[in-house]
PDB file of N, CA and C in Angstrom:
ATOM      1  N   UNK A   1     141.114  13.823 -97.423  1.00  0.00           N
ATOM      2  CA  UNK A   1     141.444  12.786 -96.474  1.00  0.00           C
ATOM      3  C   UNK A   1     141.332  11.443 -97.157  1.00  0.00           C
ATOM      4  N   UNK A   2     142.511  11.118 -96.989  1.00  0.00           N
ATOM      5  CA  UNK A   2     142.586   9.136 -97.583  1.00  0.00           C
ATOM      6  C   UNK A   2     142.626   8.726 -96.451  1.00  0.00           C
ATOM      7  N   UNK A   3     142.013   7.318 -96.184  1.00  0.00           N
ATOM      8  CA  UNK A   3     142.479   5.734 -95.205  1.00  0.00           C
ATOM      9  C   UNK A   3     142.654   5.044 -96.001  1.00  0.00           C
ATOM     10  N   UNK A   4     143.664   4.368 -95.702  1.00  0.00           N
ATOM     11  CA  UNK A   4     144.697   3.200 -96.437  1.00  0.00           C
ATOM     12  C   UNK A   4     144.767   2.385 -95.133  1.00  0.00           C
ATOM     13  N   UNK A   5     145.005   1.083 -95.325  1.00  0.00           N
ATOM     14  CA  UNK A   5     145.466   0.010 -94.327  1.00  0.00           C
ATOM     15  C   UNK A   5     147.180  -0.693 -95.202  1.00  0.00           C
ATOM     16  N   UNK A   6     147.959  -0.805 -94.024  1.00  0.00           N
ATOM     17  CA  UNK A   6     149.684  -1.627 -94.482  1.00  0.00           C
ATOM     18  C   UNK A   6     149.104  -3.226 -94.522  1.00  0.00           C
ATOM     19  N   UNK A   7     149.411  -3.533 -95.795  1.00  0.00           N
ATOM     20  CA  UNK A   7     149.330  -5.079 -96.307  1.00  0.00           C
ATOM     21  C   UNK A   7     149.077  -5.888 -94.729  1.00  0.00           C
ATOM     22  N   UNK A   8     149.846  -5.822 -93.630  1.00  0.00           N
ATOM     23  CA  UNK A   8     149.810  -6.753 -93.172  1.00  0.00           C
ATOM     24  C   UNK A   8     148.132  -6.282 -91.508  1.00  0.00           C
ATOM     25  N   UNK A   9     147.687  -5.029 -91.983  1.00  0.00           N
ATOM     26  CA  UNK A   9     146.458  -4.687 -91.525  1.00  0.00           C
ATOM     27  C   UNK A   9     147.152  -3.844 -89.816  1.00  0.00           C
ATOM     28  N   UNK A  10     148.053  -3.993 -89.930  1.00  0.00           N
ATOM     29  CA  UNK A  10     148.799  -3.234 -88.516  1.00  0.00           C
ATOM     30  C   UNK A  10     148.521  -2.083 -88.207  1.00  0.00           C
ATOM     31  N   UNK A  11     148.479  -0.911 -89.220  1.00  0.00           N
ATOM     32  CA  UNK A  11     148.466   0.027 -89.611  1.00  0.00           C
ATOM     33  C   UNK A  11     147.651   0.577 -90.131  1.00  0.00           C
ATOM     34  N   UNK A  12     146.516   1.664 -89.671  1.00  0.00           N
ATOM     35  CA  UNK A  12     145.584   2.359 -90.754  1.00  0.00           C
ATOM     36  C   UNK A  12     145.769   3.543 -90.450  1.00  0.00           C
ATOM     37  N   UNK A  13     146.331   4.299 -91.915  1.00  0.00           N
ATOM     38  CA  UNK A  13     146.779   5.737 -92.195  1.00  0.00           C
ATOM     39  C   UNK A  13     145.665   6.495 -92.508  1.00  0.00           C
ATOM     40  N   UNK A  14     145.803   7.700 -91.914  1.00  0.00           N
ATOM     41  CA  UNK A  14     144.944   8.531 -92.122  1.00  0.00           C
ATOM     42  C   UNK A  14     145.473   9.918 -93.349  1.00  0.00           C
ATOM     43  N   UNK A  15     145.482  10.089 -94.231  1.00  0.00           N
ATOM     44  CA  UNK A  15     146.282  11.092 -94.843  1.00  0.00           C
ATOM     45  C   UNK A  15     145.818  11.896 -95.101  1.00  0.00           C
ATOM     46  N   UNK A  16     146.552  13.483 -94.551  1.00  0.00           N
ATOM     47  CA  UNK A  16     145.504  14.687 -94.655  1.00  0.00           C
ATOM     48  C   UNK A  16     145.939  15.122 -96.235  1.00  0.00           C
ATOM     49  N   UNK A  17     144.775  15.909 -96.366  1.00  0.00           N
ATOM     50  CA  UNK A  17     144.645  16.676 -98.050  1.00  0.00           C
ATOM     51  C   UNK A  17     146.027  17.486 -97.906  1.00  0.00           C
ATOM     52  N   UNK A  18     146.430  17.473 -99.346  1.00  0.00           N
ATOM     53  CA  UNK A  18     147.672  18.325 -99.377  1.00  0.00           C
ATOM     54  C   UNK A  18     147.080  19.875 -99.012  1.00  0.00           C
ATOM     55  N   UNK A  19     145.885  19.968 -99.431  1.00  0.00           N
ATOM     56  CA  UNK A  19     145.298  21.480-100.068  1.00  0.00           C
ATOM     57  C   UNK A  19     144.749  21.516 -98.396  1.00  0.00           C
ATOM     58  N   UNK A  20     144.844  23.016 -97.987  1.00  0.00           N
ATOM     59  CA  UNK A  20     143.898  23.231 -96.527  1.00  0.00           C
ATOM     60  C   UNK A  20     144.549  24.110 -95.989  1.00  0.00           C
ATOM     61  N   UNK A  21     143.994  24.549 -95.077  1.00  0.00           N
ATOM     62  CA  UNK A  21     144.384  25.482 -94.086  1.00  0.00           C
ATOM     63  C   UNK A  21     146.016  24.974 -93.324  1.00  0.00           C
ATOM     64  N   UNK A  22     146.353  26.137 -92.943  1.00  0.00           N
ATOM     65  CA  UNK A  22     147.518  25.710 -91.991  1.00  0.00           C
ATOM     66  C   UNK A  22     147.280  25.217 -90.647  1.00  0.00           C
ATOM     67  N   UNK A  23     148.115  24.158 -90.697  1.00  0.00           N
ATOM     68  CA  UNK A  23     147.923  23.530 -89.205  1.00  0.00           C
ATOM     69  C   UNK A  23     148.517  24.247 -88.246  1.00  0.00           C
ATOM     70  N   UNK A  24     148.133  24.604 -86.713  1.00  0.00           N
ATOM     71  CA  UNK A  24     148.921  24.951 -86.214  1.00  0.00           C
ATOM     72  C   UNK A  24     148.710  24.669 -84.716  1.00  0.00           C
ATOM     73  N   UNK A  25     147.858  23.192 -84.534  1.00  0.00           N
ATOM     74  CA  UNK A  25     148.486  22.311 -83.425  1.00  0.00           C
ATOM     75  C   UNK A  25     147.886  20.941 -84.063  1.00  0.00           C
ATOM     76  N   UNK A  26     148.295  20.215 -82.892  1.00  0.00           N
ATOM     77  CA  UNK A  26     147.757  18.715 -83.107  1.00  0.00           C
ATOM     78  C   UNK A  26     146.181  18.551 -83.366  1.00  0.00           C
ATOM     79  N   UNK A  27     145.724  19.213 -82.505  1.00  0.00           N
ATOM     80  CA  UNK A  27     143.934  19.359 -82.249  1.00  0.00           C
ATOM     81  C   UNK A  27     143.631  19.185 -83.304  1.00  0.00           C
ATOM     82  N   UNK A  28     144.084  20.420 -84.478  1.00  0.00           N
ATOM     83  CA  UNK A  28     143.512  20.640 -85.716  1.00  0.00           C
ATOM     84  C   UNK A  28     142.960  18.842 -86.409  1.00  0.00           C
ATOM     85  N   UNK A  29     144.030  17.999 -86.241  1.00  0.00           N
ATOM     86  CA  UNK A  29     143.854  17.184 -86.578  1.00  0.00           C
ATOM     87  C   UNK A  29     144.086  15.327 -86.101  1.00  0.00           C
ATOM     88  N   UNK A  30     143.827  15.312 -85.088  1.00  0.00           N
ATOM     89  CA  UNK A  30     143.768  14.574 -83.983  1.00  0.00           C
ATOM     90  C   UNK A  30     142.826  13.664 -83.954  1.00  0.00           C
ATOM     91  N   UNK A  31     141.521  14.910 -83.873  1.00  0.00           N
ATOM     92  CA  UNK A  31     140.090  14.134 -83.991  1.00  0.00           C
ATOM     93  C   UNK A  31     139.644  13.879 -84.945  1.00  0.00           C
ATOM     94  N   UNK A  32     140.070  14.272 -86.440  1.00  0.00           N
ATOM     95  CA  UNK A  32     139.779  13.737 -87.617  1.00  0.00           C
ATOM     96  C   UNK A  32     140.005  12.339 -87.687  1.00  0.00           C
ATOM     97  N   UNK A  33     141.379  11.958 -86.981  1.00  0.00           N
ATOM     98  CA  UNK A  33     142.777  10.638 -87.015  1.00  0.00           C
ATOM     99  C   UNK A  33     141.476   9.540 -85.938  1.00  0.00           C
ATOM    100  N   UNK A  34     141.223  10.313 -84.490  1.00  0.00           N
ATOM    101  CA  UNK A  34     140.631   9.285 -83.947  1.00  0.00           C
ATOM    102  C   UNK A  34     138.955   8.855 -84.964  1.00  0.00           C
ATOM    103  N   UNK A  35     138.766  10.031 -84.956  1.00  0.00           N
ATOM    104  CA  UNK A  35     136.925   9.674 -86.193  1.00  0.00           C
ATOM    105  C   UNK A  35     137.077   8.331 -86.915  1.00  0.00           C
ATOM    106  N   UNK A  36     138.354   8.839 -87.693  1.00  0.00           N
ATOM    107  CA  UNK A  36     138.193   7.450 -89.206  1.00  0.00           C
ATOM    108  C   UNK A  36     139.031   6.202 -88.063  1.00  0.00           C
ATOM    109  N   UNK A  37     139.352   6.015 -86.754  1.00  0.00           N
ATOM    110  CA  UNK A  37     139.847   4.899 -86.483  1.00  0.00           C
ATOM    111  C   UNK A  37     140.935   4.539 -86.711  1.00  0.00           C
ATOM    112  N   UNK A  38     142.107   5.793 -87.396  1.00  0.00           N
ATOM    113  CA  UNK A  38     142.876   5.324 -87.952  1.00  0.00           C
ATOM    114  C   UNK A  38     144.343   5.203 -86.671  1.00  0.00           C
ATOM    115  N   UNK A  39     145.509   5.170 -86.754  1.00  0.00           N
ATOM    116  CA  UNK A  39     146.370   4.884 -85.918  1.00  0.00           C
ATOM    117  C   UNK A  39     147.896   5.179 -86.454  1.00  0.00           C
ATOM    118  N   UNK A  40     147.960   5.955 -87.584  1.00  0.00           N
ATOM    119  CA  UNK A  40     149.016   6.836 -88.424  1.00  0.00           C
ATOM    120  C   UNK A  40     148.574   7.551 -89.111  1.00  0.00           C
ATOM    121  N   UNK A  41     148.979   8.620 -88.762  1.00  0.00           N
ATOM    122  CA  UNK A  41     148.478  10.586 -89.558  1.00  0.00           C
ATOM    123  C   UNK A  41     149.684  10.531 -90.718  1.00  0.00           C
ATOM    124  N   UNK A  42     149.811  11.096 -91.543  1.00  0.00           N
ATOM    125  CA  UNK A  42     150.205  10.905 -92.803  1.00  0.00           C
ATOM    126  C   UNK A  42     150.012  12.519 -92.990  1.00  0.00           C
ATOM    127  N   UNK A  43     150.880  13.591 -92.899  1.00  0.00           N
ATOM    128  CA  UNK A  43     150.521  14.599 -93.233  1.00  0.00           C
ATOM    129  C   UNK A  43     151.899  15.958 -93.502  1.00  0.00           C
ATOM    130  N   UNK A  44     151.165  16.134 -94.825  1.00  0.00           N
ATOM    131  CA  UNK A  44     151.904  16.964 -96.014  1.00  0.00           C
ATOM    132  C   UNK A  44     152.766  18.265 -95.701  1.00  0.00           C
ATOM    133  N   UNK A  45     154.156  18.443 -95.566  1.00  0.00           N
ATOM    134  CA  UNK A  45     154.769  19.154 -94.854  1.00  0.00           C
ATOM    135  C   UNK A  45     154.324  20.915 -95.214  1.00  0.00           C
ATOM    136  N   UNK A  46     153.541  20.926 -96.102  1.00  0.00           N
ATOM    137  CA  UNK A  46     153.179  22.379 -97.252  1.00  0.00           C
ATOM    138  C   UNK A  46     151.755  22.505 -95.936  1.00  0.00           C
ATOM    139  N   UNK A  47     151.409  21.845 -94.706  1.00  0.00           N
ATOM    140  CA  UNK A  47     150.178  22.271 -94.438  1.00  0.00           C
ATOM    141  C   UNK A  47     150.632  22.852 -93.187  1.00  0.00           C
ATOM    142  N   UNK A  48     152.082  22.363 -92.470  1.00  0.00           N
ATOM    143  CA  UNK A  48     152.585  22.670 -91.477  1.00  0.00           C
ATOM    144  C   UNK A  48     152.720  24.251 -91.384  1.00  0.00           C
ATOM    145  N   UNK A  49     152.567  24.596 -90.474  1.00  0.00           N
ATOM    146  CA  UNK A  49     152.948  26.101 -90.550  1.00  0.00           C
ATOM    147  C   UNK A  49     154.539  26.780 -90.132  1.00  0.00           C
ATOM    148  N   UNK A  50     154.900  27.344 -90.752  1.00  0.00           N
ATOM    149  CA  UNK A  50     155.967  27.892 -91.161  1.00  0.00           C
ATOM    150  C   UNK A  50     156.855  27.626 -89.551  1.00  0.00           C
ATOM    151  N   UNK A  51     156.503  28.625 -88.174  1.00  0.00           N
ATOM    152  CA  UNK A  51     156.832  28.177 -87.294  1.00  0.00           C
ATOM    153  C   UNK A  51     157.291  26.279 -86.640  1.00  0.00           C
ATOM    154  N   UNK A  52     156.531  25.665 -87.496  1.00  0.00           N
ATOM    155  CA  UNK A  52     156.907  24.852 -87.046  1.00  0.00           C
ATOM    156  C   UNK A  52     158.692  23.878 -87.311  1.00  0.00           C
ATOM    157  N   UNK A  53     159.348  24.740 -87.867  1.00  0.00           N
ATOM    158  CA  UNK A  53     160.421  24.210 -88.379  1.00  0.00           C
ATOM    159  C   UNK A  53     161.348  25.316 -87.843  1.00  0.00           C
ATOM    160  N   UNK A  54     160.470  26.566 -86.757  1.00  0.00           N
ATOM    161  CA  UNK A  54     161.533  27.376 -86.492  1.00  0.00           C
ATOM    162  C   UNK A  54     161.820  26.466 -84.654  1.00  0.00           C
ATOM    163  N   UNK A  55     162.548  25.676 -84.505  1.00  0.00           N
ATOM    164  CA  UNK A  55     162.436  25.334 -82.955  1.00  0.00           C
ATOM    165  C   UNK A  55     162.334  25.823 -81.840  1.00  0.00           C
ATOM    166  N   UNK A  56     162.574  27.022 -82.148  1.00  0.00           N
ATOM    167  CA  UNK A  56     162.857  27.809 -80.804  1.00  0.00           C
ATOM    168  C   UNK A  56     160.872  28.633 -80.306  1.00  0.00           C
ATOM    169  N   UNK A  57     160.717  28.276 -81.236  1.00  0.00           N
ATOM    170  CA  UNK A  57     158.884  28.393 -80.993  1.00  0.00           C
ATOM    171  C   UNK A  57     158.137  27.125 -80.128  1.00  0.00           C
ATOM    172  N   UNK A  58     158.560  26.449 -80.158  1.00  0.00           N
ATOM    173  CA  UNK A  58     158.439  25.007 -79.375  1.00  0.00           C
ATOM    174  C   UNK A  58     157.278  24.752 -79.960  1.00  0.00           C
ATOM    175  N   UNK A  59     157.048  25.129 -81.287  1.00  0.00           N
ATOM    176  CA  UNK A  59     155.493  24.464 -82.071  1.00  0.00           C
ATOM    177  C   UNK A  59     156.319  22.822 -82.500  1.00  0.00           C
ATOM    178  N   UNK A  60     157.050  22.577 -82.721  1.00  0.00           N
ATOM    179  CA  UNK A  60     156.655  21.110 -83.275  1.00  0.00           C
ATOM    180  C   UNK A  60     157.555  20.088 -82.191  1.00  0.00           C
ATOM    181  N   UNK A  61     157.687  20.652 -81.096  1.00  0.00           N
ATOM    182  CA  UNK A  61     157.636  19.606 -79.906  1.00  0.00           C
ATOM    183  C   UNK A  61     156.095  19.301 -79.056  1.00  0.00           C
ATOM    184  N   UNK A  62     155.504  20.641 -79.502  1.00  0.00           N
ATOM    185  CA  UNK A  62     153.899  20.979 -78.672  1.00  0.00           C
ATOM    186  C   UNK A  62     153.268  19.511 -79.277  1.00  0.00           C
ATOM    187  N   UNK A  63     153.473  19.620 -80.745  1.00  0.00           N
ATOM    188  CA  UNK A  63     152.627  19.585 -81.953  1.00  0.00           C
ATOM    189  C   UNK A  63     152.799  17.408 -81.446  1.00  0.00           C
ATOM    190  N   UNK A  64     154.412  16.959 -81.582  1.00  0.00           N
ATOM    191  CA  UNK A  64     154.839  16.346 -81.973  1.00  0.00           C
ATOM    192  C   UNK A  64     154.575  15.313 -80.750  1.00  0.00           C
ATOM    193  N   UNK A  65     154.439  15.969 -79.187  1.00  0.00           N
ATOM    194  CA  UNK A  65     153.978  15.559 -78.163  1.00  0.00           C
ATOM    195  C   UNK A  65     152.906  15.275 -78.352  1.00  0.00           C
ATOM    196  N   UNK A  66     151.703  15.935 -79.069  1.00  0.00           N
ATOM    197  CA  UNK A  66     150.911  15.428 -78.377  1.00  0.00           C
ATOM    198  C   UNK A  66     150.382  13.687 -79.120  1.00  0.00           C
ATOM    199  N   UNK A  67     151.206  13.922 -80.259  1.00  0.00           N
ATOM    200  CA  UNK A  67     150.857  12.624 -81.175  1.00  0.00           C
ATOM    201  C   UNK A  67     151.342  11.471 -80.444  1.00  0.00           C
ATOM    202  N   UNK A  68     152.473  11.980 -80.333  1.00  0.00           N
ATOM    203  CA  UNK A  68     153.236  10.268 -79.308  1.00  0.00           C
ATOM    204  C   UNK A  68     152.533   9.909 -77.544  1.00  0.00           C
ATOM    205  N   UNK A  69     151.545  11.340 -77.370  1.00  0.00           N
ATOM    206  CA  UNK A  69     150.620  11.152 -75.951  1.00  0.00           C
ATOM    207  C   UNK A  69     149.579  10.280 -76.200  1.00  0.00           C
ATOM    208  N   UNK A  70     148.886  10.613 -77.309  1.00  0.00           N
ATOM    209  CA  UNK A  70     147.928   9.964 -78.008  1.00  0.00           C
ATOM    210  C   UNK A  70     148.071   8.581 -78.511  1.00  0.00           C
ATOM    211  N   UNK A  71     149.724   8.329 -79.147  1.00  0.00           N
ATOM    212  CA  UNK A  71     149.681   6.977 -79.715  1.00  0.00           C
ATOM    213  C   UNK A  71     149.539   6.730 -81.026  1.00  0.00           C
ATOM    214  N   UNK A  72     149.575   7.966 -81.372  1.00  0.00           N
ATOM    215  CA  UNK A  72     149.166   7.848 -83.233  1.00  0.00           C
ATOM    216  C   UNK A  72     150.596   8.248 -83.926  1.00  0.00           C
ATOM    217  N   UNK A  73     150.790   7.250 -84.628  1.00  0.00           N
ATOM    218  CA  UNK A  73     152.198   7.557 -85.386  1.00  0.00           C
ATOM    219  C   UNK A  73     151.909   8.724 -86.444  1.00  0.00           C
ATOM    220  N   UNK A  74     152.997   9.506 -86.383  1.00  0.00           N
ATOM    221  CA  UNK A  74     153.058  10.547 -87.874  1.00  0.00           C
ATOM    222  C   UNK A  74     154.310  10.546 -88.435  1.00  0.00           C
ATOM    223  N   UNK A  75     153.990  10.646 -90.159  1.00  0.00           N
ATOM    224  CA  UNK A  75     155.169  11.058 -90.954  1.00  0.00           C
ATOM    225  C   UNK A  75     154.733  12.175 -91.457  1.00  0.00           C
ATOM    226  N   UNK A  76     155.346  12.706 -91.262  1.00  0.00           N
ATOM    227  CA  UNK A  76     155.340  14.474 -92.216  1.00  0.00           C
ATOM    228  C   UNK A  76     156.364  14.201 -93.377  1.00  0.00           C
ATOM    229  N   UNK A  77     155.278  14.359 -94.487  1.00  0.00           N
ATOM    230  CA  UNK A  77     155.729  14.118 -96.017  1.00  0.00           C
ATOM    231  C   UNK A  77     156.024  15.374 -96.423  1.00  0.00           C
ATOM    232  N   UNK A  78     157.452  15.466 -97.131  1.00  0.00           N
ATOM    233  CA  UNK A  78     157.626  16.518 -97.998  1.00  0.00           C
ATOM    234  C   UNK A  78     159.333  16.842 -97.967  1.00  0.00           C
ATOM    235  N   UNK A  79     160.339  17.372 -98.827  1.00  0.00           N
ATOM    236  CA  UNK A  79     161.194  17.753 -98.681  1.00  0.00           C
ATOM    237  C   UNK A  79     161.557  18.963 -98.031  1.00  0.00           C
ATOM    238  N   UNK A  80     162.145  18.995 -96.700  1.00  0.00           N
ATOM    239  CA  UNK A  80     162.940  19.815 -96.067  1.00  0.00           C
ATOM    240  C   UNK A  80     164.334  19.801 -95.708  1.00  0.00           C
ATOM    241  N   UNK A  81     165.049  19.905 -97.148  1.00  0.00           N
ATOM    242  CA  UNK A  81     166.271  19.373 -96.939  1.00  0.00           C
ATOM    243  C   UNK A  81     166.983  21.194 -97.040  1.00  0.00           C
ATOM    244  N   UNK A  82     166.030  21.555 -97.208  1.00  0.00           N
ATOM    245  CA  UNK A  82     166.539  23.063 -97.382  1.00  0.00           C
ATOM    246  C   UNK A  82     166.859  23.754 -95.903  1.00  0.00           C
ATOM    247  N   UNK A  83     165.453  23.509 -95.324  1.00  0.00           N
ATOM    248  CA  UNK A  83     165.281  24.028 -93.989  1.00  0.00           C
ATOM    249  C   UNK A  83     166.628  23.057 -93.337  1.00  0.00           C
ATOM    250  N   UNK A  84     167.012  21.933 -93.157  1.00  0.00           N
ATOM    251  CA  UNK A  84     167.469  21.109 -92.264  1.00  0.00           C
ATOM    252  C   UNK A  84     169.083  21.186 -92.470  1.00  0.00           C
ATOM    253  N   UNK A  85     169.036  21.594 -93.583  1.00  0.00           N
ATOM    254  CA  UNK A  85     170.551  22.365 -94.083  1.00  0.00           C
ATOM    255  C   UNK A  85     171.229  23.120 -93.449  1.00  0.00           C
ATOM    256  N   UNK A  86     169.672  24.786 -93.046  1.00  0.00           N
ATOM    257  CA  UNK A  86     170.244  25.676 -92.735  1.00  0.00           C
ATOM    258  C   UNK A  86     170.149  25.719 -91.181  1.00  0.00           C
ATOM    259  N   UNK A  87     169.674  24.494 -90.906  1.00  0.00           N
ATOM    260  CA  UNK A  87     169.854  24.682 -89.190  1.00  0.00           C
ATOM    261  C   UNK A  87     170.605  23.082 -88.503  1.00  0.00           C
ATOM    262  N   UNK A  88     171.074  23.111 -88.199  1.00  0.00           N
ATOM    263  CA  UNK A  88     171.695  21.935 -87.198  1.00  0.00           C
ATOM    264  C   UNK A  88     170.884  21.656 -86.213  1.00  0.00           C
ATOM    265  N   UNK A  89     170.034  22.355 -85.565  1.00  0.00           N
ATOM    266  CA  UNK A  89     169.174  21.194 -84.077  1.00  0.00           C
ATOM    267  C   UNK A  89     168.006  20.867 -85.315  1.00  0.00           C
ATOM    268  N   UNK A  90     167.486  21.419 -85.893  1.00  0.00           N
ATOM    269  CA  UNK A  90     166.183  21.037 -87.025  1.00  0.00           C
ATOM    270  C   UNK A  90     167.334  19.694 -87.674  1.00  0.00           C
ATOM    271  N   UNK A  91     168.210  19.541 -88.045  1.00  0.00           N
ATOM    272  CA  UNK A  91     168.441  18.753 -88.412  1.00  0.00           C
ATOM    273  C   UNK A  91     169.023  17.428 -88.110  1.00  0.00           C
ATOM    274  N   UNK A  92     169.270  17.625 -86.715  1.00  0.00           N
ATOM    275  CA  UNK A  92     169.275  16.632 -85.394  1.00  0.00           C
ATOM    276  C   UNK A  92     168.365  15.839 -85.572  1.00  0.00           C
ATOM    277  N   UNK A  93     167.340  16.617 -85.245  1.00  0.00           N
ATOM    278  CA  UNK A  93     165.780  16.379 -84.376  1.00  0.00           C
ATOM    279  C   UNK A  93     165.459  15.879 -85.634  1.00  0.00           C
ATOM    280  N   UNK A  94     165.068  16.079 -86.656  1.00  0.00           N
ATOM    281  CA  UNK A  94     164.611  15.360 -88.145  1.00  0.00           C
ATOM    282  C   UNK A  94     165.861  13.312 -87.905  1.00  0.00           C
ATOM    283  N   UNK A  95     166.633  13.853 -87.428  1.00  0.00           N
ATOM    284  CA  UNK A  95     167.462  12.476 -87.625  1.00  0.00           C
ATOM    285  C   UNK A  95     167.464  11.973 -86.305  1.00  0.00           C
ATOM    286  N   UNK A  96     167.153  12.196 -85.369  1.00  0.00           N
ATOM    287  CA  UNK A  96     166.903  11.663 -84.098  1.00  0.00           C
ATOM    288  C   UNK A  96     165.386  10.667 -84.454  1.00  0.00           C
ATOM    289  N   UNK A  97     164.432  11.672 -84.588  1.00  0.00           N
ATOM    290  CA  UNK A  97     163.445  11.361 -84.988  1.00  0.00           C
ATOM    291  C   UNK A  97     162.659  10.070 -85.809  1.00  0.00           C
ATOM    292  N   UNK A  98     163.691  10.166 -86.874  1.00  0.00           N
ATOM    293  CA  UNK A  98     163.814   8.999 -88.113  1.00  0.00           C
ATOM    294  C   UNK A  98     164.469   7.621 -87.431  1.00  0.00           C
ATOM    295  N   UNK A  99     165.155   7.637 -86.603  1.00  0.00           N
ATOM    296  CA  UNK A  99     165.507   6.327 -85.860  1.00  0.00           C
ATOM    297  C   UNK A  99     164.900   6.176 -85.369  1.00  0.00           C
ATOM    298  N   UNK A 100     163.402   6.397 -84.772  1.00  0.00           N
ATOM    299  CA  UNK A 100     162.519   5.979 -83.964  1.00  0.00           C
ATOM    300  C   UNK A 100     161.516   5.204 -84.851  1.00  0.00           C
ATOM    301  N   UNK A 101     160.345   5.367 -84.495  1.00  0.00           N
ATOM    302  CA  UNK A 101     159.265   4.623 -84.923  1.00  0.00           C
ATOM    303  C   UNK A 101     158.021   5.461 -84.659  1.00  0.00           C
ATOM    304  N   UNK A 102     157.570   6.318 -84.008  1.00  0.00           N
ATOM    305  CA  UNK A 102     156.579   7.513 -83.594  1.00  0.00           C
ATOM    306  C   UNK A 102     156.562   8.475 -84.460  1.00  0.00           C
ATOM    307  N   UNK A 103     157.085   8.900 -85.007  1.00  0.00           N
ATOM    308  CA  UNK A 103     157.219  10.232 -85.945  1.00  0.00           C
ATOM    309  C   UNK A 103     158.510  10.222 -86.840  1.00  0.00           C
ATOM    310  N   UNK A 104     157.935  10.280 -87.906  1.00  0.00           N
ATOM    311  CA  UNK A 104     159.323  10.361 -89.229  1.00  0.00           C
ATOM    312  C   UNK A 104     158.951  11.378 -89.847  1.00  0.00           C
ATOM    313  N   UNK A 105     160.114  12.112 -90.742  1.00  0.00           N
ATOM    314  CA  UNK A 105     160.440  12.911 -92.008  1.00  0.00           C
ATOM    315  C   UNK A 105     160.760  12.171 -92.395  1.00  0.00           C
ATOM    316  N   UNK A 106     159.847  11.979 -94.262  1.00  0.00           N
ATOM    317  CA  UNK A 106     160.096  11.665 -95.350  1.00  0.00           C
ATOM    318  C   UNK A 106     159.601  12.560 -96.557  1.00  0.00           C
ATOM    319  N   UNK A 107     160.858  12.791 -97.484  1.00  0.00           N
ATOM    320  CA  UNK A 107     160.877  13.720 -98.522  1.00  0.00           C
ATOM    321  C   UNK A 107     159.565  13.001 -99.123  1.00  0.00           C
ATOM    322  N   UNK A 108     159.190  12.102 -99.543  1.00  0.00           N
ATOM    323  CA  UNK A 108     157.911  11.167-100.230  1.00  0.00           C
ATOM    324  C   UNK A 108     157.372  10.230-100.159  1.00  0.00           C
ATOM    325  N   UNK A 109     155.863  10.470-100.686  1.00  0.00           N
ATOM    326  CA  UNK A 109     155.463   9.420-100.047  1.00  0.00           C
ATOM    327  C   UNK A 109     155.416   7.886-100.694  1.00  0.00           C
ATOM    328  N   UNK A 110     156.128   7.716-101.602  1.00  0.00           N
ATOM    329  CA  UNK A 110     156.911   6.270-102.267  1.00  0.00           C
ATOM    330  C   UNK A 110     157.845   5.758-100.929  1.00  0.00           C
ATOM    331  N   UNK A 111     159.158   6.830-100.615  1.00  0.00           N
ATOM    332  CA  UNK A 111     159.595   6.410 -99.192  1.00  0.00           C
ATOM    333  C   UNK A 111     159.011   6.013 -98.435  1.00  0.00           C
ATOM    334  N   UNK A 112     158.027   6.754 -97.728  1.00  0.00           N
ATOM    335  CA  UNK A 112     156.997   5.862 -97.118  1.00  0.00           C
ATOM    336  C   UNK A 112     156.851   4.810 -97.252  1.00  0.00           C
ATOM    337  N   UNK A 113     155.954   4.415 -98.736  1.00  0.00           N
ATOM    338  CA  UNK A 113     155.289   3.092 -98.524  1.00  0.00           C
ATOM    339  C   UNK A 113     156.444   2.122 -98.465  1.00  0.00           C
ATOM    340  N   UNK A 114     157.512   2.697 -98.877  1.00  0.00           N
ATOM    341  CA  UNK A 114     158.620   1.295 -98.705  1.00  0.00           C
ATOM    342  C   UNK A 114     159.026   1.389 -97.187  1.00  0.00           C
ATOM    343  N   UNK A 115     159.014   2.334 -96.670  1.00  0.00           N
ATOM    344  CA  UNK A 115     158.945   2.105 -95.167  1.00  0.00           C
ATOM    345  C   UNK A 115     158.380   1.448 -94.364  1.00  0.00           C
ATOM    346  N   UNK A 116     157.170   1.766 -94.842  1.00  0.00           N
ATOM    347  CA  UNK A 116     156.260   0.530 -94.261  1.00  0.00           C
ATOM    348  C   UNK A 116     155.731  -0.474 -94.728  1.00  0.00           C
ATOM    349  N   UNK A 117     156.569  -1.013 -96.017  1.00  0.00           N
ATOM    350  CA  UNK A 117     156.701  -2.160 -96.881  1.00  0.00           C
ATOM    351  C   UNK A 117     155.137  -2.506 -97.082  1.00  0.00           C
ATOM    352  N   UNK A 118     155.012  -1.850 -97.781  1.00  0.00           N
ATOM    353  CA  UNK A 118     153.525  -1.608 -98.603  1.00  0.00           C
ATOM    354  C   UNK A 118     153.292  -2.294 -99.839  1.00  0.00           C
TER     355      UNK A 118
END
């Protein structure tokens, strides 16, 4: 687990370890996000569990709800250009998503920080 703060202090990221167990709801890591105070989860697409990129499981609307209930922004870091290839609503929802401001896919986390002009 890293905390980082965005230059202009708006923002304090919480970033989970690449290495760990599979996630497989928000809970898992929620209360880690509220503990350190932070107010953006930052977390590594290799921790997500496999279901969550199948949609029809409704794991990463469960997952994805409960972050935007809560108020805590997430980017899920990592390339899924494979997965988003082979499905059209995964690859909607990844680009629906990215026009918002609550939850992004980004292949890395350099993208990131220029995202959030770091």
């Amino acid at each position: 687990m890293t905390i980082s703060q965005t230059p202009t202090g708006d923002l304090r990221l919480y970033e989970v370890d690449a290495i760990g167990s599979t996630l497989r709801s928000a809970s898992d890591i929620l209360s880690e996000v509220f503990s350190a105070g932070a107010n953006f989860a930052v977390l590594p697409v290799g921790r997500l569990d496999p279901a969550f990129f199948q949609l029809r499981t409704g794991l990463a609307g469960e997952i994805m709800q409960k972050f935007v209930n809560y108020g805590i922004r997430l980017a899920i870091i990592g390339d899924i250009s494979s997965l988003t290839a082979a499905s059209e609503p995964l690859h909607d929802l990844v680009y629906e998503m990215n026009q918002g401001t609550d939850i992004w896919f980004i292949p890395t986390r350099e993208q990131l920080e220029t995202r959030l002009s770091f």
